[in-house]
Protein backbone atom coordinates (compact mmCIF):
# COMPACT_ATOMS: atom_id res chain seq x y z
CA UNK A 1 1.93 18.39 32.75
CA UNK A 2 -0.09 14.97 32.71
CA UNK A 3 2.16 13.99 29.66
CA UNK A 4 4.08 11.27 30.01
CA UNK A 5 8.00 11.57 29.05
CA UNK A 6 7.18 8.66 26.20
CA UNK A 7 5.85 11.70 24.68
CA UNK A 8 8.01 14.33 24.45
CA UNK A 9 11.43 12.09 24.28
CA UNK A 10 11.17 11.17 20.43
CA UNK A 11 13.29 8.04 20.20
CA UNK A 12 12.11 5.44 17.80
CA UNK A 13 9.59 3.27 19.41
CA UNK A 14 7.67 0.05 18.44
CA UNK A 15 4.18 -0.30 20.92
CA UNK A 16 1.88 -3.19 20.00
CA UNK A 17 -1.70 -2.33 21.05
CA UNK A 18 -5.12 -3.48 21.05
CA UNK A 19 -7.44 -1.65 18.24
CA UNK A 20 -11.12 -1.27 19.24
CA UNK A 21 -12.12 -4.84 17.99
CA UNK A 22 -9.24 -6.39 19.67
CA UNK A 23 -7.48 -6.72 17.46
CA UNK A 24 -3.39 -6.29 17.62
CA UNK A 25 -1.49 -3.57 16.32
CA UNK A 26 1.31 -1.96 15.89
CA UNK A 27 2.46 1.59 16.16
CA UNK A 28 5.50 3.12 14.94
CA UNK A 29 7.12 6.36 16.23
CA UNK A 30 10.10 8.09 14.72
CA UNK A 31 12.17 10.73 16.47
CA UNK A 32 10.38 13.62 15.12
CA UNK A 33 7.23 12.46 15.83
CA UNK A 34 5.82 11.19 12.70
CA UNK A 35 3.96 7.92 13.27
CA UNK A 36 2.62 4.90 11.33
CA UNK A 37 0.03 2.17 12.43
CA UNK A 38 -0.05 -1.60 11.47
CA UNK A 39 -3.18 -3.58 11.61
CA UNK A 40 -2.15 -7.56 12.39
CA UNK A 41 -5.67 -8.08 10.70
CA UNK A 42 -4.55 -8.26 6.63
CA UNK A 43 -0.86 -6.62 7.63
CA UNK A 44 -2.21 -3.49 6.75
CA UNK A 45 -1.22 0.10 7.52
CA UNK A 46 -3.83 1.67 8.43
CA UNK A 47 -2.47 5.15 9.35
CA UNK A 48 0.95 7.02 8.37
CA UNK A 49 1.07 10.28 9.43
CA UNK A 50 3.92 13.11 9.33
CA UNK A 51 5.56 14.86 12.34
CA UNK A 52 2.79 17.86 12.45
CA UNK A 53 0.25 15.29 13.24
CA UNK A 54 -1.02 15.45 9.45
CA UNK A 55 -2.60 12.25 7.63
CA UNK A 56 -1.78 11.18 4.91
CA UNK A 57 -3.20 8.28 3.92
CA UNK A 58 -7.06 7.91 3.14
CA UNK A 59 -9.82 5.88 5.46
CA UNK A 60 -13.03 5.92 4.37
CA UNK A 61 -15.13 7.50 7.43
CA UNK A 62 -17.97 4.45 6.65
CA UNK A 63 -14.90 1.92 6.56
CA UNK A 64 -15.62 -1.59 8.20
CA UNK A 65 -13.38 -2.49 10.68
CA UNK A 66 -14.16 -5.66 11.22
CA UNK A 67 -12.71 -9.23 10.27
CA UNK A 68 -13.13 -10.65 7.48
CA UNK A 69 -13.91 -7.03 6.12
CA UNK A 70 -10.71 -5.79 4.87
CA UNK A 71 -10.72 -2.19 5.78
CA UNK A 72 -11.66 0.58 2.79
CA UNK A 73 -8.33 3.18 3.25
CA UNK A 74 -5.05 2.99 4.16
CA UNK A 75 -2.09 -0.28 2.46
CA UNK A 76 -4.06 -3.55 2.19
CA UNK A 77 -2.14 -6.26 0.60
CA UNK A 78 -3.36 -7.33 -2.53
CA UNK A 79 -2.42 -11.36 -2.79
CA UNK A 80 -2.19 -14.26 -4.30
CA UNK A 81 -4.47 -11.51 -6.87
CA UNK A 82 -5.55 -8.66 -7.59
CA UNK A 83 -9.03 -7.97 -9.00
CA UNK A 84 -11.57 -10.53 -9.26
CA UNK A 85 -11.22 -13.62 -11.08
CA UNK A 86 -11.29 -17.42 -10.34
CA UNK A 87 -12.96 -18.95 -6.95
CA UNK A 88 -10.75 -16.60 -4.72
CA UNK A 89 -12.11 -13.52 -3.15
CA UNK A 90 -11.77 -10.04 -4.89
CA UNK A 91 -8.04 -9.10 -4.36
CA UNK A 92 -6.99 -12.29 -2.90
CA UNK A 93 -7.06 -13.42 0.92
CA UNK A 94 -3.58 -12.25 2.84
CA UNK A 95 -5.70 -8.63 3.70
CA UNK A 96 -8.28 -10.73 5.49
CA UNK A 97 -6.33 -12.58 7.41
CA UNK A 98 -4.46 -11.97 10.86
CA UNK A 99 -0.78 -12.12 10.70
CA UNK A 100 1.74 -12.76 13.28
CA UNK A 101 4.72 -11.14 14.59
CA UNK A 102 7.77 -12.52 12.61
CA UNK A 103 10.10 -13.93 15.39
CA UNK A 104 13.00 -15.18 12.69
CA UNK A 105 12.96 -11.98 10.54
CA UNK A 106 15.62 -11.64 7.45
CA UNK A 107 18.34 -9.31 9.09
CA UNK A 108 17.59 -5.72 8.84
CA UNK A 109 21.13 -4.14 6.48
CA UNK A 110 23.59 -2.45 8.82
CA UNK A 111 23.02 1.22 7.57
CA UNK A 112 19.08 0.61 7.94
CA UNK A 113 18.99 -0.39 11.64
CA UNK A 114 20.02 3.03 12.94
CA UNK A 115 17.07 5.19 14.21
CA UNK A 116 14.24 3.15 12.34
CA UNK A 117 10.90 1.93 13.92
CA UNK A 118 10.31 -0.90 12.51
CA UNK A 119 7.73 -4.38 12.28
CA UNK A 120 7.91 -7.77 11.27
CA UNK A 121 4.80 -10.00 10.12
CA UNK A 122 4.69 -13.01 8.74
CA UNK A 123 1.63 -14.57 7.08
CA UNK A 124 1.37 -19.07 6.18
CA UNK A 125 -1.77 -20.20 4.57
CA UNK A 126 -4.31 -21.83 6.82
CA UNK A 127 -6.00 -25.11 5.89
CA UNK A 128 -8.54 -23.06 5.02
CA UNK A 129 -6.24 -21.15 2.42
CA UNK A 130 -5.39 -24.09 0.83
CA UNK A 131 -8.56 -25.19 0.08
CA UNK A 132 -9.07 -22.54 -2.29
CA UNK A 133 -5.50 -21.86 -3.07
CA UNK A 134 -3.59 -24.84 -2.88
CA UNK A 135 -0.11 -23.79 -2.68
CA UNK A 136 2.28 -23.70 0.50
CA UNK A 137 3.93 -19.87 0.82
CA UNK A 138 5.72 -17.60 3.74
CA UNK A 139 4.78 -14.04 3.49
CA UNK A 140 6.80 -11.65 5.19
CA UNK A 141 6.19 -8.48 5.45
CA UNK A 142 8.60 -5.25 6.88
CA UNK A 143 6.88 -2.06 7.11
CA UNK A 144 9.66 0.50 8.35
CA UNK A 145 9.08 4.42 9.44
CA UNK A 146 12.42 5.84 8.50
CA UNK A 147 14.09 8.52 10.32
CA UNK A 148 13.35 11.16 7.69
CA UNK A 149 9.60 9.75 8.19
CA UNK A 150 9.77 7.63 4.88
CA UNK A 151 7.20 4.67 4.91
CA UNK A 152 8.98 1.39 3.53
CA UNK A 153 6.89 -2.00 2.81
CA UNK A 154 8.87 -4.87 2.10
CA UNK A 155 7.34 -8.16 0.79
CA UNK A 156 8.92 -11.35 0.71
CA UNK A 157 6.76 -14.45 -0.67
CA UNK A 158 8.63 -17.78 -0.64
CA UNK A 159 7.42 -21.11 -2.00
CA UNK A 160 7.71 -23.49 0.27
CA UNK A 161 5.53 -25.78 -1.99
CA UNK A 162 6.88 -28.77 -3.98
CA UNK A 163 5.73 -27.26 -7.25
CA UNK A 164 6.18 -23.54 -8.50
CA UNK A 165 2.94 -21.43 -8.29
CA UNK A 166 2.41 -17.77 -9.60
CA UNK A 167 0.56 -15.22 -8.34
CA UNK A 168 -0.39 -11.25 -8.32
CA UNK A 169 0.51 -8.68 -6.18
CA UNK A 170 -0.53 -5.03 -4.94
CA UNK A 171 0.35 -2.36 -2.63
CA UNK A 172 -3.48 -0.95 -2.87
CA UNK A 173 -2.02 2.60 -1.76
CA UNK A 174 -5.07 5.00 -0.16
CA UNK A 175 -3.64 8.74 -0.47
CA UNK A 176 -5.23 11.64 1.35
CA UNK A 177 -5.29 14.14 -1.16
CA UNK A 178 -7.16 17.68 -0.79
CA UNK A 179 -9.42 17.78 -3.95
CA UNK A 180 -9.02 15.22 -6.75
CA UNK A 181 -9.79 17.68 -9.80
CA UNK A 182 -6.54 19.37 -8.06
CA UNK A 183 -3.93 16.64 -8.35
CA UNK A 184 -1.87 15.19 -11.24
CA UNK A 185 0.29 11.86 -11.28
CA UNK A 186 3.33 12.48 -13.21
CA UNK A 187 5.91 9.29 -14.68
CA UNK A 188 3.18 7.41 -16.70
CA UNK A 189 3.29 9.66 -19.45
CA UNK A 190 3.21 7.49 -23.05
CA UNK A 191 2.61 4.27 -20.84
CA UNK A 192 0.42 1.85 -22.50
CA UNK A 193 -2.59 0.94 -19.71
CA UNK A 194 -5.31 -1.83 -19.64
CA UNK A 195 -8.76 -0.09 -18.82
CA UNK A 196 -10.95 -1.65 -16.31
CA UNK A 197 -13.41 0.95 -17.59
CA UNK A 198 -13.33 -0.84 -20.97
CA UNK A 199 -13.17 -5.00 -20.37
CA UNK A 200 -9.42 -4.31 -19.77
CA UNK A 201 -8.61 -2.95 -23.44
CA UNK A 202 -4.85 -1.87 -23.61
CA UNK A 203 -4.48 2.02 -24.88
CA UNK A 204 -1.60 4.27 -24.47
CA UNK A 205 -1.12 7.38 -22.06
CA UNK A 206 -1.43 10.58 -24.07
CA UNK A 207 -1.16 12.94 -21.81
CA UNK A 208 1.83 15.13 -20.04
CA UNK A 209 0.35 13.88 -16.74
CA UNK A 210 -2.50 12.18 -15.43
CA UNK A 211 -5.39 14.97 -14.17
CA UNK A 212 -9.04 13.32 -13.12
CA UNK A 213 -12.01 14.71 -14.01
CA UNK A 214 -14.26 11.09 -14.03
CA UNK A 215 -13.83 7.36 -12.65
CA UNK A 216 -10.77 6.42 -13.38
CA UNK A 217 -9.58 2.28 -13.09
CA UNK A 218 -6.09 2.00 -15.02
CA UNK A 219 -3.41 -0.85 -14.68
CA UNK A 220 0.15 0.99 -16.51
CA UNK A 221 2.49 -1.51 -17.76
CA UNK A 222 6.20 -1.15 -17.70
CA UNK A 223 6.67 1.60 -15.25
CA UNK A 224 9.47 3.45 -14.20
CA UNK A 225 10.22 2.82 -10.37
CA UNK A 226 9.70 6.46 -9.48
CA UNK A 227 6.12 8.23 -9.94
CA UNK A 228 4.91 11.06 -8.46
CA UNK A 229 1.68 12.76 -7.27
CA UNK A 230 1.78 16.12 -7.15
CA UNK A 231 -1.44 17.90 -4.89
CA UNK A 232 -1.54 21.35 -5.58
CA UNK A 233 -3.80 22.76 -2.94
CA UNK A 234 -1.97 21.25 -0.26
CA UNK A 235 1.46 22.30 -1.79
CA UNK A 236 2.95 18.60 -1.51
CA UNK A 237 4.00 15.83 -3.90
CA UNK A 238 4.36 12.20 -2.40
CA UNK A 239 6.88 10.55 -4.05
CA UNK A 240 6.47 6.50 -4.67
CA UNK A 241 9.77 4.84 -5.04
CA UNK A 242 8.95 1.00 -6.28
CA UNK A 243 11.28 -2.37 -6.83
CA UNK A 244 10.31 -5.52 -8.22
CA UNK A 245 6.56 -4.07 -8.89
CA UNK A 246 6.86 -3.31 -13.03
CA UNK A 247 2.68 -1.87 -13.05
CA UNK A 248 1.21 0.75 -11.11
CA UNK A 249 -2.83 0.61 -10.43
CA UNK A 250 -4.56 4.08 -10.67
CA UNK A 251 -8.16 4.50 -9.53
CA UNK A 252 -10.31 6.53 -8.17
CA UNK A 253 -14.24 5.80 -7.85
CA UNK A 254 -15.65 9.09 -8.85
CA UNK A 255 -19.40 10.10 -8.11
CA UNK A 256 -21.87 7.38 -9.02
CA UNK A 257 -19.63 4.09 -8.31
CA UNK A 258 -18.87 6.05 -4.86
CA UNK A 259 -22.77 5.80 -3.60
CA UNK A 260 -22.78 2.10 -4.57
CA UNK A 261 -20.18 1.30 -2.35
CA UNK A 262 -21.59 0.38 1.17
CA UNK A 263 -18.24 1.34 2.84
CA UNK A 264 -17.40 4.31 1.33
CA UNK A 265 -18.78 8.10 1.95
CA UNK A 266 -20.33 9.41 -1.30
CA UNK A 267 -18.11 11.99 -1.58
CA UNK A 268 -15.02 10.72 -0.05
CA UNK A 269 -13.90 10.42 -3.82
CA UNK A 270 -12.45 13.83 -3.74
CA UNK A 271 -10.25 12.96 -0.90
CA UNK A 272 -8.62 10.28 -1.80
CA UNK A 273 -6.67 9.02 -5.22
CA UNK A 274 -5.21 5.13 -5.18
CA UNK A 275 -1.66 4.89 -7.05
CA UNK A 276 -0.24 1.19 -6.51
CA UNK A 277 2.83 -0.35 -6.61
CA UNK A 278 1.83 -3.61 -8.89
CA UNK A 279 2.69 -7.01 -10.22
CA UNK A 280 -0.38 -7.57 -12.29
CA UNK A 281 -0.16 -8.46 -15.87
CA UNK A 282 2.58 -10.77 -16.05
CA UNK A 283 2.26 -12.68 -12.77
CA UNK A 284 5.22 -13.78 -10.33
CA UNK A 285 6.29 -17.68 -10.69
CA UNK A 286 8.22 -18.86 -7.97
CA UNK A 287 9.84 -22.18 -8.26
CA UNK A 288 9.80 -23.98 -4.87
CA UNK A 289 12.28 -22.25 -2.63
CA UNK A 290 12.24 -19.58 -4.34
CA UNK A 291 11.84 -16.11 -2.85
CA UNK A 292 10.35 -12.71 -4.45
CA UNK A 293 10.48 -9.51 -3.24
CA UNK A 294 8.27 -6.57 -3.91
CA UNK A 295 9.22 -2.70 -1.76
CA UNK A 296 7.51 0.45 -1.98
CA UNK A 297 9.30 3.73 -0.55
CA UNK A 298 6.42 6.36 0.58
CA UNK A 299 7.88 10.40 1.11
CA UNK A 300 6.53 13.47 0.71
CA UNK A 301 8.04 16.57 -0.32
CA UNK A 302 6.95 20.44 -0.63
CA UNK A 303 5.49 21.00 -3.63
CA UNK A 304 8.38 23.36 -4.92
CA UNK A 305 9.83 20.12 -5.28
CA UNK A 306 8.92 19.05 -9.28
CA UNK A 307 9.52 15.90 -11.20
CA UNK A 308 12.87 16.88 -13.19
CA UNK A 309 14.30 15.90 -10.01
CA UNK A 310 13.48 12.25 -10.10
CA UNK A 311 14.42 11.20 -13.08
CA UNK A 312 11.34 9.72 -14.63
């Protein structure tokens, strides 16, 4: 058959690879065949896909690939910020930089280590880093295909600094959705919301769900730790399960900010719909030796599968 029995034998496997610039990753295999792919350039996933061979995270087809470019698509990290502000670059450095393997991980819990593909980075600043952001941190980070095909990111930052620092945090989650006017993000409902649209003015959700039908740049406060995105053309909701992240970041670029944007296809914004596990408006202070930790839970489920179920 020319296959080779890798292949066809599903058991969970962990390959570490070279992507076309050379750069090391990581790919993750469950038993069933669904697979996820870890860039060591920013951590970042850059591919989860489900056991049919289906995508489901967004990638820009114009994305740059290359260091210090963090890719447009797919889980960058967004730390020590999120946004632009201050002398740091736009969403912070850790998605810029190339991570290493974690060779003294935290121990994975007993009733987690059974059938899971799994990864372990670990990010310090460099010299560099501290020029411009001069606090001493370890950043950890597990990213876990589960047996059921789940996608799990767990971040650890600990302060390893002699003073306590603060900083913000994002999951900057790419879905592949098949037509934006299509889909609807249920569990925000009544949130209040900052507006990036509007200098960051706080209003509050007033619809039943959120539908898009222009550019949309929203930070919701105070979120329940369960929202879900429900893509009716496709028949599928993906489900976002959240803990120690209290905002969620919705955006999509719509038409006109989609043809300024060098790396992105003008009308890729159809395809694709951000929804991110947050720490944003009241940053995370870590004393030194402290430790914070921020996990997102990724699954998708057919779409006769409705939000009474989740208990928003």
């Amino acid at each position: 058959m020319g296959h080779s029995a890798a292949i066809w034998d599903h058991r969970p496997a962990t390959e570490i690879s070279k992507d076309w610039n050379g750069i090391d990753q990581v790919v993750l295999r469950n038993r069933q065949g669904a697979l996820a792919r870890v860039s060591l350039h920013g951590g970042q996933v850059t591919s989860w896909r489900n056991e049919h061979g289906e995508e489901l995270l967004f990638t820009s087809s114009k994305a740059i690939f290359k260091p210090p470019k963090a890719m447009q698509g797919g889980i960058p990290l967004c730390f020590p910020q999120f946004g632009n502000c201050g002398s740091l670059e736009q969403h912070g450095f850790a998605r810029n930089k190339i991570w290493i393997v974690d060779d003294a991980p935290p121990p994975l819990p007993q009733n987690e280590s059974d059938g899971r593909s799994f990864i372990d980075l670990l990010l310090k600043p460099s010299e560099e880093d501290l020029k411009c952001w001069p606090h001493s941190f370890e950043f950890r980070l597990r990213v876990v295909l589960a047996t059921d095909g789940d996608l799990m990111l767990i971040s650890r930052v600990r302060n390893v600094d002699g003073k306590p620092f603060s900083f913000s945090f994002a999951y900057h989650t790419y879905l592949s959705v098949s037509d934006i006017s299509e889909v609807r993000v249920e569990g925000l409902e009544t949130l209040d919301y900052l507006d990036n649209l509007c200098r960051r003015e706080r209003f509050t959700e007033q619809g039943d769900a959120i539908t898009f039908e222009s550019e949309v740049d929203r930070v919701y406060l105070s979120s329940p730790n369960v929202i879900a995105v429900l893509d009716h053309e496709r028949k599928r909701t993906y489900v976002i399960r959240k803990e120690g992240l209290p905002d969620v970041v919705v955006w999509n670029p719509w038409e006109k900010k989609s043809k300024s944007m060098v790396d992105f296809g003008d009308e890729e914004y159809k395809q694709m719909l951000c929804v991110d596990g947050a720490a944003i408006e009241k940053q995370i202070t870590l004393k030194p030796g402290e430790e914070w930790t921020g996990r997102l839970q990724l699954s998708v489920e057919p779409s006769s599968f409705c939000s009474e179920h989740l208990n928003l």
